[in-house]
PDB file of N, CA and C in Angstrom:
ATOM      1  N   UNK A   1      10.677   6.897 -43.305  1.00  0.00           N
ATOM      2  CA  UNK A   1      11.840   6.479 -42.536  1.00  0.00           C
ATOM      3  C   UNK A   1      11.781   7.154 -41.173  1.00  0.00           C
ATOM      4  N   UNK A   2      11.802   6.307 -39.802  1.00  0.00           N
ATOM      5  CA  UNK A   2      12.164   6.950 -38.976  1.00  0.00           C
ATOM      6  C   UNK A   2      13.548   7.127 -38.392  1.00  0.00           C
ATOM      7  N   UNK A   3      13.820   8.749 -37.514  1.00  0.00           N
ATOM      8  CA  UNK A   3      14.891   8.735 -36.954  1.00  0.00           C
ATOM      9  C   UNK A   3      15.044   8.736 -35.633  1.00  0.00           C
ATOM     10  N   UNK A   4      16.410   9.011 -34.966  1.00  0.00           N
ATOM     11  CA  UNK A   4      16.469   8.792 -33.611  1.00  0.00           C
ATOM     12  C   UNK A   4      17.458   9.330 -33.243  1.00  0.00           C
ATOM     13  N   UNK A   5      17.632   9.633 -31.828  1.00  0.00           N
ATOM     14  CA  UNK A   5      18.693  10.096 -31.043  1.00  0.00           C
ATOM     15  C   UNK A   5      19.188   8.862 -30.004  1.00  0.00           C
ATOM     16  N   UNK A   6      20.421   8.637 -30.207  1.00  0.00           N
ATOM     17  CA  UNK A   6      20.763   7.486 -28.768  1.00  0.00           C
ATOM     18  C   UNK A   6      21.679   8.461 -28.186  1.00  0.00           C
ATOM     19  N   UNK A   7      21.516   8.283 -26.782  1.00  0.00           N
ATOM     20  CA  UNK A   7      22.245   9.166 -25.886  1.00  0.00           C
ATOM     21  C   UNK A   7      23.123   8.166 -24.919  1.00  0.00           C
ATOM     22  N   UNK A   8      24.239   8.155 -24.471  1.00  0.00           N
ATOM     23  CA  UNK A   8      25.320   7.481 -23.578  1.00  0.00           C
ATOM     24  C   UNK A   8      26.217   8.649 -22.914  1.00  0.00           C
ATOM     25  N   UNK A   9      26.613   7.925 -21.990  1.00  0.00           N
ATOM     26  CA  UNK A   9      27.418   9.412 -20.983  1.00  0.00           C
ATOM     27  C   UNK A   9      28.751   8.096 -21.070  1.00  0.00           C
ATOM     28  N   UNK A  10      30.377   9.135 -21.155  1.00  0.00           N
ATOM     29  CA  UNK A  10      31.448   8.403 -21.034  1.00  0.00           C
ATOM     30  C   UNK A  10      32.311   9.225 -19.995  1.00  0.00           C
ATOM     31  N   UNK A  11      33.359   8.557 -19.599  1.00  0.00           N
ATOM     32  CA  UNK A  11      33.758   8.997 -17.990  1.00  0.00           C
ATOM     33  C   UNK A  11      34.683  10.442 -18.694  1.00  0.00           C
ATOM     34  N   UNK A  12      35.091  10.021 -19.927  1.00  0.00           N
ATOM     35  CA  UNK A  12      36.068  11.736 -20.284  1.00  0.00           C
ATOM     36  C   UNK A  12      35.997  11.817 -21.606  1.00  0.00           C
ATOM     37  N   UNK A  13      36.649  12.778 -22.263  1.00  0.00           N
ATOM     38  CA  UNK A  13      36.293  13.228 -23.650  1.00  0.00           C
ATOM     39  C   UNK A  13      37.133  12.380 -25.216  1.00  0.00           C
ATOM     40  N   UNK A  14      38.456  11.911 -24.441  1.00  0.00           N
ATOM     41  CA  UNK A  14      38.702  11.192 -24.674  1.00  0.00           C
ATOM     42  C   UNK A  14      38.262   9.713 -25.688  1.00  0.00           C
ATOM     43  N   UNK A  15      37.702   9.534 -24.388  1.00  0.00           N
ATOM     44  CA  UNK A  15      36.583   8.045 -24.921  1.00  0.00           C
ATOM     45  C   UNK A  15      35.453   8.406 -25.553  1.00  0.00           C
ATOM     46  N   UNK A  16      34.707   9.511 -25.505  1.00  0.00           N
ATOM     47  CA  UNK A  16      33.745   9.811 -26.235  1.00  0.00           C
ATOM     48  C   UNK A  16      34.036  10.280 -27.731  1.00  0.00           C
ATOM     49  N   UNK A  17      35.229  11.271 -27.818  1.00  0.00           N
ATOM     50  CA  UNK A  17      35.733  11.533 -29.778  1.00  0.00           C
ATOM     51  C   UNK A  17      35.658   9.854 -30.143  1.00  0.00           C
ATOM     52  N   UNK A  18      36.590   8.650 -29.649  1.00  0.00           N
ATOM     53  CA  UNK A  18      36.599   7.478 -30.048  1.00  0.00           C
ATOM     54  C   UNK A  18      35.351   6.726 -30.659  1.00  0.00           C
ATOM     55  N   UNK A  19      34.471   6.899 -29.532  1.00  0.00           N
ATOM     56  CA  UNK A  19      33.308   5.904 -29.962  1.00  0.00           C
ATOM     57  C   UNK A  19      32.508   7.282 -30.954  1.00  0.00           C
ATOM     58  N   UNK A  20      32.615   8.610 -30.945  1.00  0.00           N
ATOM     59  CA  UNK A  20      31.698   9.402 -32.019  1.00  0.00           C
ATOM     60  C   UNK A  20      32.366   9.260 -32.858  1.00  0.00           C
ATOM     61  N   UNK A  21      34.069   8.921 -33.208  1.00  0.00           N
ATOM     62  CA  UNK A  21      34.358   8.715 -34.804  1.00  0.00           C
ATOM     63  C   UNK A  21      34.361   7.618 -35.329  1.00  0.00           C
ATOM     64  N   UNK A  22      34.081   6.691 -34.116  1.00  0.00           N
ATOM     65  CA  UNK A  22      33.681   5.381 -35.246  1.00  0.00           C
ATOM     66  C   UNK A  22      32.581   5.711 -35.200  1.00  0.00           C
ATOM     67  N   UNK A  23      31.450   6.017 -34.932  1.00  0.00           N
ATOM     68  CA  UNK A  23      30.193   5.719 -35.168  1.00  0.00           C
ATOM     69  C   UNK A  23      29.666   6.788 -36.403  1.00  0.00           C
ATOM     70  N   UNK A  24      30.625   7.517 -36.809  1.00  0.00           N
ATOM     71  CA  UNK A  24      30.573   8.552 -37.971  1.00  0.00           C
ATOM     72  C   UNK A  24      31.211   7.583 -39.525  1.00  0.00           C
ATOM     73  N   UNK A  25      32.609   7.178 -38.413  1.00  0.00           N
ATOM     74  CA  UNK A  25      33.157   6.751 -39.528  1.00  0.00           C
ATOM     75  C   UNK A  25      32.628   5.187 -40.451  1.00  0.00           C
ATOM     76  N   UNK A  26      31.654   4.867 -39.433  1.00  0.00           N
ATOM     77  CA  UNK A  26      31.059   3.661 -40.230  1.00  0.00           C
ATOM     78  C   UNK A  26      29.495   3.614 -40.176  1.00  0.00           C
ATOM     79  N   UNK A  27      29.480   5.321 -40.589  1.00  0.00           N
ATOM     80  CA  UNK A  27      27.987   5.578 -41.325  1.00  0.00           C
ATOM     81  C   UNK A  27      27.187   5.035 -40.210  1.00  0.00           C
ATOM     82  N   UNK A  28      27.033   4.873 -38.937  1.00  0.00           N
ATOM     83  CA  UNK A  28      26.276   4.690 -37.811  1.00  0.00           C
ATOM     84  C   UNK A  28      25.599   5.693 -37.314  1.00  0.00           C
ATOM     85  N   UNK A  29      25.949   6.760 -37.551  1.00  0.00           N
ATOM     86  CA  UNK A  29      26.174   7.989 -37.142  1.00  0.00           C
ATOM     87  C   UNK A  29      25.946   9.111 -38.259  1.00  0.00           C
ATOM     88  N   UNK A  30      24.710   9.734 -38.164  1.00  0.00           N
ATOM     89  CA  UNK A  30      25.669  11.277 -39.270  1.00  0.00           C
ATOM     90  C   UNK A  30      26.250  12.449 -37.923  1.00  0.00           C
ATOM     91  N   UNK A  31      26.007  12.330 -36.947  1.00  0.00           N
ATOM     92  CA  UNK A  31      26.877  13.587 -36.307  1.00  0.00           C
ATOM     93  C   UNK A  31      26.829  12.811 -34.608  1.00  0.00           C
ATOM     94  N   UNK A  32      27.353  13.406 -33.881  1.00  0.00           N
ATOM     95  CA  UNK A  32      27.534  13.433 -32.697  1.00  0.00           C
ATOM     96  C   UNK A  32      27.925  14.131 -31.918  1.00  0.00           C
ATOM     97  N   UNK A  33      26.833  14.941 -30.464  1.00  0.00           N
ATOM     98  CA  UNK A  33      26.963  16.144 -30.012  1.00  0.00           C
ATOM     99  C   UNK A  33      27.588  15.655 -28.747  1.00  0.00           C
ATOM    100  N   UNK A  34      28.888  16.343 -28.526  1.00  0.00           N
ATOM    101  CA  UNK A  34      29.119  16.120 -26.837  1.00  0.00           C
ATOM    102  C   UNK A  34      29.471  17.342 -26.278  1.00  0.00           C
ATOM    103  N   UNK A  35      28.774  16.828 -25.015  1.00  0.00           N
ATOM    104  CA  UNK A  35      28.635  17.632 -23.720  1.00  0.00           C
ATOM    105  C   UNK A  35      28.861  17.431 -22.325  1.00  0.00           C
ATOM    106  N   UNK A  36      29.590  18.234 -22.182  1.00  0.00           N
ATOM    107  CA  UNK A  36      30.258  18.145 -20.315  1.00  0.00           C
ATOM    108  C   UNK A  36      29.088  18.091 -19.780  1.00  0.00           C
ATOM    109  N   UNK A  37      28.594  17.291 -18.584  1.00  0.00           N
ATOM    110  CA  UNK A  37      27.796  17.136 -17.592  1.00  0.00           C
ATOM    111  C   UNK A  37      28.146  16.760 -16.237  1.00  0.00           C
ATOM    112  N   UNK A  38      27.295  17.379 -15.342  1.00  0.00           N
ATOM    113  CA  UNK A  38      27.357  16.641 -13.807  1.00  0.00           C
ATOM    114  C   UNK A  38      26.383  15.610 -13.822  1.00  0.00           C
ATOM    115  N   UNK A  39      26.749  14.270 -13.053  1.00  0.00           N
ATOM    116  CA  UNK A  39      26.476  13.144 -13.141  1.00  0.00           C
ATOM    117  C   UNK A  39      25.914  12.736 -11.759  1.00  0.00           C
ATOM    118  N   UNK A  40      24.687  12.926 -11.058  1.00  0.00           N
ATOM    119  CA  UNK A  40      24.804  12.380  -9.928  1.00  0.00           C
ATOM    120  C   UNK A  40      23.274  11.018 -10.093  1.00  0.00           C
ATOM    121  N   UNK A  41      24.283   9.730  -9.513  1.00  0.00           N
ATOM    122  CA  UNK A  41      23.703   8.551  -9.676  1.00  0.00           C
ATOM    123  C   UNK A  41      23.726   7.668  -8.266  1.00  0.00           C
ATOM    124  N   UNK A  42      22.918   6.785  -8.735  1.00  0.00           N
ATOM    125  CA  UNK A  42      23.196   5.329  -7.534  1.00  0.00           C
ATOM    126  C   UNK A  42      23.903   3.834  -8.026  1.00  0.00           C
ATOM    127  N   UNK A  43      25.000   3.969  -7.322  1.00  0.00           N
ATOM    128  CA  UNK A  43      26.067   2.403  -8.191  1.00  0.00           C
ATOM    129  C   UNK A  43      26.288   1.678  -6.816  1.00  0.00           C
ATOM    130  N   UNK A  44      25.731   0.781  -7.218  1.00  0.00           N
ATOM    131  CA  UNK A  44      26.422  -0.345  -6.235  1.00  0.00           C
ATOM    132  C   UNK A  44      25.865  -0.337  -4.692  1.00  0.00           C
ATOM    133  N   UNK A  45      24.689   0.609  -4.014  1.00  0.00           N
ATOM    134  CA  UNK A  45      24.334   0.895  -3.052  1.00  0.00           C
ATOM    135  C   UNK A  45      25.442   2.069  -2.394  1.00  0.00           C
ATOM    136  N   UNK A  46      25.813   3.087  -3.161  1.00  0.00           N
ATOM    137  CA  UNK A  46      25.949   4.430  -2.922  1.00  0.00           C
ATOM    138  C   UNK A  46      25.870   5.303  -3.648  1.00  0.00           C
ATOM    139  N   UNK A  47      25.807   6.667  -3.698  1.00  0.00           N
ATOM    140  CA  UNK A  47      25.364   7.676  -4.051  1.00  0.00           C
ATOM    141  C   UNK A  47      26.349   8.352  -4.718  1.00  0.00           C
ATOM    142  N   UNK A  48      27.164   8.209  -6.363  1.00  0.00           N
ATOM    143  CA  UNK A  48      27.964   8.908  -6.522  1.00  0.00           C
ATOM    144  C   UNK A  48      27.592   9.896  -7.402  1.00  0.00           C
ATOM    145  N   UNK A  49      28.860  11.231  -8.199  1.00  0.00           N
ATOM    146  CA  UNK A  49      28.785  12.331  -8.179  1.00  0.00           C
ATOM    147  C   UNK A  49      30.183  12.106  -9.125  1.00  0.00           C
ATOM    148  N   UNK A  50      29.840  12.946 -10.881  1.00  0.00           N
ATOM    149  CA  UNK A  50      31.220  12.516 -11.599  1.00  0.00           C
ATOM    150  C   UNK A  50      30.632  13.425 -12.567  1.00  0.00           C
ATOM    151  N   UNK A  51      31.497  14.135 -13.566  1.00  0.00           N
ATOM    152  CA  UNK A  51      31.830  14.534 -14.206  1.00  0.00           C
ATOM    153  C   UNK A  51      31.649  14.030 -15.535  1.00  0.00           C
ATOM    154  N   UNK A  52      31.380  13.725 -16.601  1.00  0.00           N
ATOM    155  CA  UNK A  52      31.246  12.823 -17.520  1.00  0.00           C
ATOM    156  C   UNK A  52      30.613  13.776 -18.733  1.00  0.00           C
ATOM    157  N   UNK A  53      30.726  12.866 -20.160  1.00  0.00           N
ATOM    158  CA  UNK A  53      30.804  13.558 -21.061  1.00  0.00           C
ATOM    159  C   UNK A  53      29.442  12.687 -21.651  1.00  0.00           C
ATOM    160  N   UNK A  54      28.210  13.894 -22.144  1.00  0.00           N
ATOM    161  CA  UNK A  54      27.341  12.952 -22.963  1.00  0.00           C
ATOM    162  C   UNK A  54      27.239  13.115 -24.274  1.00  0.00           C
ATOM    163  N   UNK A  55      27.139  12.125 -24.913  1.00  0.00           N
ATOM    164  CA  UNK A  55      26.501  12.127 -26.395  1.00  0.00           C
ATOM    165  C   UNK A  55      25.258  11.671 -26.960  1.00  0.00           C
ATOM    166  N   UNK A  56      24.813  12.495 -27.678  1.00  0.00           N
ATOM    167  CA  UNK A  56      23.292  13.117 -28.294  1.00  0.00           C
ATOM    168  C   UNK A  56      24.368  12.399 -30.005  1.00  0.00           C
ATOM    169  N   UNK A  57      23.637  10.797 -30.396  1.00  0.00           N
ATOM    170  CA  UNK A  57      24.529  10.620 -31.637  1.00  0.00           C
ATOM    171  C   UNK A  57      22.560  10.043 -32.368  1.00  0.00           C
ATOM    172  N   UNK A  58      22.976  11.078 -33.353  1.00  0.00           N
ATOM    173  CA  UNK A  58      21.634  11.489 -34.369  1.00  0.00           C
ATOM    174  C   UNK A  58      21.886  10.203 -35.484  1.00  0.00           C
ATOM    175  N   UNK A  59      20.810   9.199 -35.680  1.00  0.00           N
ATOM    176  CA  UNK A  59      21.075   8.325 -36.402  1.00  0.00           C
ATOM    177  C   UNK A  59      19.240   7.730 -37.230  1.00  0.00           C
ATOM    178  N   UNK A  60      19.584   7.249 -38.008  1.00  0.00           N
ATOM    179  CA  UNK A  60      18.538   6.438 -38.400  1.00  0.00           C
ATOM    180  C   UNK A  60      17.727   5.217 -36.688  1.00  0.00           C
ATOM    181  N   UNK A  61      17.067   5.090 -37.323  1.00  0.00           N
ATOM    182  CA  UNK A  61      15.959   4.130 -36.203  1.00  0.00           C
ATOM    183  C   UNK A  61      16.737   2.864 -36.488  1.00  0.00           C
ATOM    184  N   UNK A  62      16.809   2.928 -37.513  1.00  0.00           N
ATOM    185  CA  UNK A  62      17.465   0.875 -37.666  1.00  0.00           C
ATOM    186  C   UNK A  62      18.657   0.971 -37.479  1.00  0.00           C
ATOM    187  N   UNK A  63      19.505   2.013 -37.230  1.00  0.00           N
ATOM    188  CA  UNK A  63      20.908   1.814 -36.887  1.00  0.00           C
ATOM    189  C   UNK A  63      20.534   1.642 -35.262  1.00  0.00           C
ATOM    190  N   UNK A  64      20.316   2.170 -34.371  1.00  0.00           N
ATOM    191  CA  UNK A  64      19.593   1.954 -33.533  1.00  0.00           C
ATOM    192  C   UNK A  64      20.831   0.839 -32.556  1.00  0.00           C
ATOM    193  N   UNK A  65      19.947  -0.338 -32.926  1.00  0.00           N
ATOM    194  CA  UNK A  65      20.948  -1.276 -32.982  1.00  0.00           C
ATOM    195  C   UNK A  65      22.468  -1.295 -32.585  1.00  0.00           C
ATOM    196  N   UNK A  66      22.354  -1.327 -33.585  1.00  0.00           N
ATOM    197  CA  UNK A  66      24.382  -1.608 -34.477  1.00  0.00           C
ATOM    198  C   UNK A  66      25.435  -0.042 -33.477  1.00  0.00           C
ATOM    199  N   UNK A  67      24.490   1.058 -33.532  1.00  0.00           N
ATOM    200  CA  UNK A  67      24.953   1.670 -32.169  1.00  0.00           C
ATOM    201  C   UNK A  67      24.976   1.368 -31.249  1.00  0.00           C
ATOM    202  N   UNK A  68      24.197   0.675 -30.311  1.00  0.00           N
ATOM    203  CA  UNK A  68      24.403  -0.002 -29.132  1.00  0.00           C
ATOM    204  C   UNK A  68      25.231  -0.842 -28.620  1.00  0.00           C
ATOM    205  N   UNK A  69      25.267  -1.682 -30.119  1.00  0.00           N
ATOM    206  CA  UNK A  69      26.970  -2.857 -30.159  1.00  0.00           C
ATOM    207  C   UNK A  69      27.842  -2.461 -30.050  1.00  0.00           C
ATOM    208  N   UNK A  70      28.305  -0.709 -30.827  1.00  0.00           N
ATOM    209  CA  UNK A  70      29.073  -0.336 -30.878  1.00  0.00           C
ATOM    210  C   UNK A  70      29.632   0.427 -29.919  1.00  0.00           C
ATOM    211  N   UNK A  71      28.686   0.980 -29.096  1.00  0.00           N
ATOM    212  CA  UNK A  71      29.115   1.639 -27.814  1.00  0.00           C
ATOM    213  C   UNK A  71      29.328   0.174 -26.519  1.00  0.00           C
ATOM    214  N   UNK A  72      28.887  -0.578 -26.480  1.00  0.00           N
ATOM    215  CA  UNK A  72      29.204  -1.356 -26.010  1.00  0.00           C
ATOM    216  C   UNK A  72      30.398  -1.891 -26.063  1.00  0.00           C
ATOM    217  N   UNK A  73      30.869  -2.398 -26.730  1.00  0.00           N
ATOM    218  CA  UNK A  73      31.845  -2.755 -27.744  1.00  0.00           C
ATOM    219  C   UNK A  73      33.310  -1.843 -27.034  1.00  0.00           C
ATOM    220  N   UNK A  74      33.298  -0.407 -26.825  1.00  0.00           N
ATOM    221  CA  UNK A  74      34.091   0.529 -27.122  1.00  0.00           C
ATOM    222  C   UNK A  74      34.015   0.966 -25.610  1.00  0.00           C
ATOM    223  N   UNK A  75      33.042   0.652 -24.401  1.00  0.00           N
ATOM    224  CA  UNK A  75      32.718   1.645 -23.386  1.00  0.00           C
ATOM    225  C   UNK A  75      33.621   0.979 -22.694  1.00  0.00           C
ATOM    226  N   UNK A  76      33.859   2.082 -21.505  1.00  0.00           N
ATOM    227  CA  UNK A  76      34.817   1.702 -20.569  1.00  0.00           C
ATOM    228  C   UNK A  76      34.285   1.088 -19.352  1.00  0.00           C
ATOM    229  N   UNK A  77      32.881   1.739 -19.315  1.00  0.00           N
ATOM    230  CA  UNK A  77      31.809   1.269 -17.931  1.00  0.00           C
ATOM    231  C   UNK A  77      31.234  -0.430 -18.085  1.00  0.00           C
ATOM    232  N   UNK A  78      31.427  -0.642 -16.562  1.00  0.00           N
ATOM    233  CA  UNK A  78      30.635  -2.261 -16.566  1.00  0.00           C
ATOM    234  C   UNK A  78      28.622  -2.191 -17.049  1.00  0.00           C
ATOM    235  N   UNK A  79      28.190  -0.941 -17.061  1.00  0.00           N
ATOM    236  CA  UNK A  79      26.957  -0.931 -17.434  1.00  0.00           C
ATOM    237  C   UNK A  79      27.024   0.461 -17.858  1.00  0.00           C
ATOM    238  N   UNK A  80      27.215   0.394 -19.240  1.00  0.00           N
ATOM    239  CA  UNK A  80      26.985   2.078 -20.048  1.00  0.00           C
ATOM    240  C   UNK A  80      25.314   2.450 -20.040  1.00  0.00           C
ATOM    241  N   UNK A  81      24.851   3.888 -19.591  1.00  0.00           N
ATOM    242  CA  UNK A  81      23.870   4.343 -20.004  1.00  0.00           C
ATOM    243  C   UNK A  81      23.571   4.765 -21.461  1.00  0.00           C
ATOM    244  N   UNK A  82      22.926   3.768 -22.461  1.00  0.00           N
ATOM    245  CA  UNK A  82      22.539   3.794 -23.680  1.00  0.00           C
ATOM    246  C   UNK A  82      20.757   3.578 -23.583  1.00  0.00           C
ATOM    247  N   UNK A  83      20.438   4.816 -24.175  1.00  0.00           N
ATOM    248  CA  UNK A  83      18.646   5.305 -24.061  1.00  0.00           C
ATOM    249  C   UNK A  83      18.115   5.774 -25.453  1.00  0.00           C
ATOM    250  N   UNK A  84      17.566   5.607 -26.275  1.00  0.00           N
ATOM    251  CA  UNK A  84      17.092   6.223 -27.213  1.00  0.00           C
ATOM    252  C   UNK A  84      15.788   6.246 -27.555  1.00  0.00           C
ATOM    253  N   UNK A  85      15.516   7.689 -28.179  1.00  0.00           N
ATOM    254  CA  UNK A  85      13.996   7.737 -28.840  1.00  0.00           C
ATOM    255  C   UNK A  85      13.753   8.365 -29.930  1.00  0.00           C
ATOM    256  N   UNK A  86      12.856   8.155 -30.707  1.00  0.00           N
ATOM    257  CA  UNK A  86      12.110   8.667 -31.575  1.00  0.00           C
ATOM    258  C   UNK A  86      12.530  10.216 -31.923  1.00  0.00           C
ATOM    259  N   UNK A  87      12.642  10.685 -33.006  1.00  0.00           N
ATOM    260  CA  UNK A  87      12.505  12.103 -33.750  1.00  0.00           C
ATOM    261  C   UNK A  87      12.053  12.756 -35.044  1.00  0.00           C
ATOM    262  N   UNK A  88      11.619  13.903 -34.603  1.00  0.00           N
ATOM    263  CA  UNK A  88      10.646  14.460 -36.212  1.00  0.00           C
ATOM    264  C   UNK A  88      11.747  15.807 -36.148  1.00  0.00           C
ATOM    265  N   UNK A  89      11.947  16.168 -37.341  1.00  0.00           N
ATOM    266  CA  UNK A  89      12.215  17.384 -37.264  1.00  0.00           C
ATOM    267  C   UNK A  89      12.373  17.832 -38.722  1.00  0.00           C
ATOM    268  N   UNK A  90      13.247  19.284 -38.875  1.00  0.00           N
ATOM    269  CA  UNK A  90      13.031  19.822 -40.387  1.00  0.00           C
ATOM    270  C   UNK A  90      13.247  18.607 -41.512  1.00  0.00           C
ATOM    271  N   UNK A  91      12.772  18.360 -42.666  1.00  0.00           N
ATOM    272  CA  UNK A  91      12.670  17.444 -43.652  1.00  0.00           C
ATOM    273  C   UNK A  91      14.156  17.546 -44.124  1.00  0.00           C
ATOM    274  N   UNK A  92      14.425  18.506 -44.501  1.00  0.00           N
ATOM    275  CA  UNK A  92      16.096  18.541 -45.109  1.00  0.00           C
ATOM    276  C   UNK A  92      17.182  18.142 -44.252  1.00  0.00           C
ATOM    277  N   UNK A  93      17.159  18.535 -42.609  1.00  0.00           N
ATOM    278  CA  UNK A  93      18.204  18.121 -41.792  1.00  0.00           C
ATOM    279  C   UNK A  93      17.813  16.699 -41.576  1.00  0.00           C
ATOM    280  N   UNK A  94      16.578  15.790 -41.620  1.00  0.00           N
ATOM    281  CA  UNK A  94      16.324  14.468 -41.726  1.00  0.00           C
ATOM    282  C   UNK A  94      16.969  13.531 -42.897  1.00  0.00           C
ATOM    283  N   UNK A  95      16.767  14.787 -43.853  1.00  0.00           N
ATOM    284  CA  UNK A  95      17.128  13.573 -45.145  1.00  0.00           C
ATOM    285  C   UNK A  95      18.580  13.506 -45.115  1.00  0.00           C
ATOM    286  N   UNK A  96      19.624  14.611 -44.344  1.00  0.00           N
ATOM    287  CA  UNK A  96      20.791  14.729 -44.622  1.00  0.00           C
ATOM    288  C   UNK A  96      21.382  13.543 -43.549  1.00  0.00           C
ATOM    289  N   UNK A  97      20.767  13.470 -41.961  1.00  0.00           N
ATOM    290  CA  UNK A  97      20.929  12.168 -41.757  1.00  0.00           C
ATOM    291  C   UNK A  97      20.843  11.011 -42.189  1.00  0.00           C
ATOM    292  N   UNK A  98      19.748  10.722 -43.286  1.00  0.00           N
ATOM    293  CA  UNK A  98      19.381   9.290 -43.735  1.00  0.00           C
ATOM    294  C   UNK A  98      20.988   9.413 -44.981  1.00  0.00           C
ATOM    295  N   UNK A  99      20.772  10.302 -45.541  1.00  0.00           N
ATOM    296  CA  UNK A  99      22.224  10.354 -46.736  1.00  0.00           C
ATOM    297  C   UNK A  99      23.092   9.971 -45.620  1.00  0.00           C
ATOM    298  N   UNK A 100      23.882  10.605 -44.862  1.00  0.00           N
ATOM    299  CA  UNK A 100      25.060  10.243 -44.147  1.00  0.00           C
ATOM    300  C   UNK A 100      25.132   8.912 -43.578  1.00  0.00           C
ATOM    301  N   UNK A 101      24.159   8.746 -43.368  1.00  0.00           N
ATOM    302  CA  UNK A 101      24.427   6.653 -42.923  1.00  0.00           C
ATOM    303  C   UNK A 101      23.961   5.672 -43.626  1.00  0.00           C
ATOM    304  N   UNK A 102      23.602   6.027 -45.325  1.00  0.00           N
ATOM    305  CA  UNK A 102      23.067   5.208 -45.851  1.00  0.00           C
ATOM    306  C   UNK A 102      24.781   4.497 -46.412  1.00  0.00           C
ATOM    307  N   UNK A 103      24.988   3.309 -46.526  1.00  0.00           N
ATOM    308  CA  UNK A 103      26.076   2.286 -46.665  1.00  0.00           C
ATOM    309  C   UNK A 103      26.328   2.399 -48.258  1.00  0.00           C
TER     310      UNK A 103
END
């Protein structure tokens, strides 16, 4: 089984508990890390600078997916940053993800 990390930044903390407890609460998700960040980007042909909250949400590879709908679904931005990749790590904290989102 592979796993994965999808990462999205939301404008406050607010909106980010929302979309990490649904994505917990419907097994999309076994955890979700958020973190205050400085944000400096290019929108629209200028240069902005924001505050924003990211999440590191640890999931199976085939949820993958069904996270993306779901942050979509839930985001406040006209184009959410949603990125994910690949992960190996200890066998027991792997299997405890695959338990937490298995349906």
């Amino acid at each position: 089984m592979m796993f994965s990390i999808v990462h999205t930044t939301t404008g406050n903390k607010d909106e980010a508990k929302r979309i990490a407890f649904r994505l917990v609460e419907q097994k999309l998700a076994a955890c979700v890390n958020m973190h205050p960040i400085d944000s400096i980007y290019a929108w629209e042909g200028n240069i902005e600078e924001e505050i924003e909250i990211a999440l590191s949400i640890k999931t199976k590879s085939s949820n993958v997916e069904p996270v993306t709908q779901c942050i979509k679904e839930m985001h406040s931005y006209e184009l959410p940053a949603i990125i994910s990749w690949k992960i190996e790590g200890e066998k027991q904290y792997l299997e405890w993800i695959r338990g937490s989102t298995d349906k």
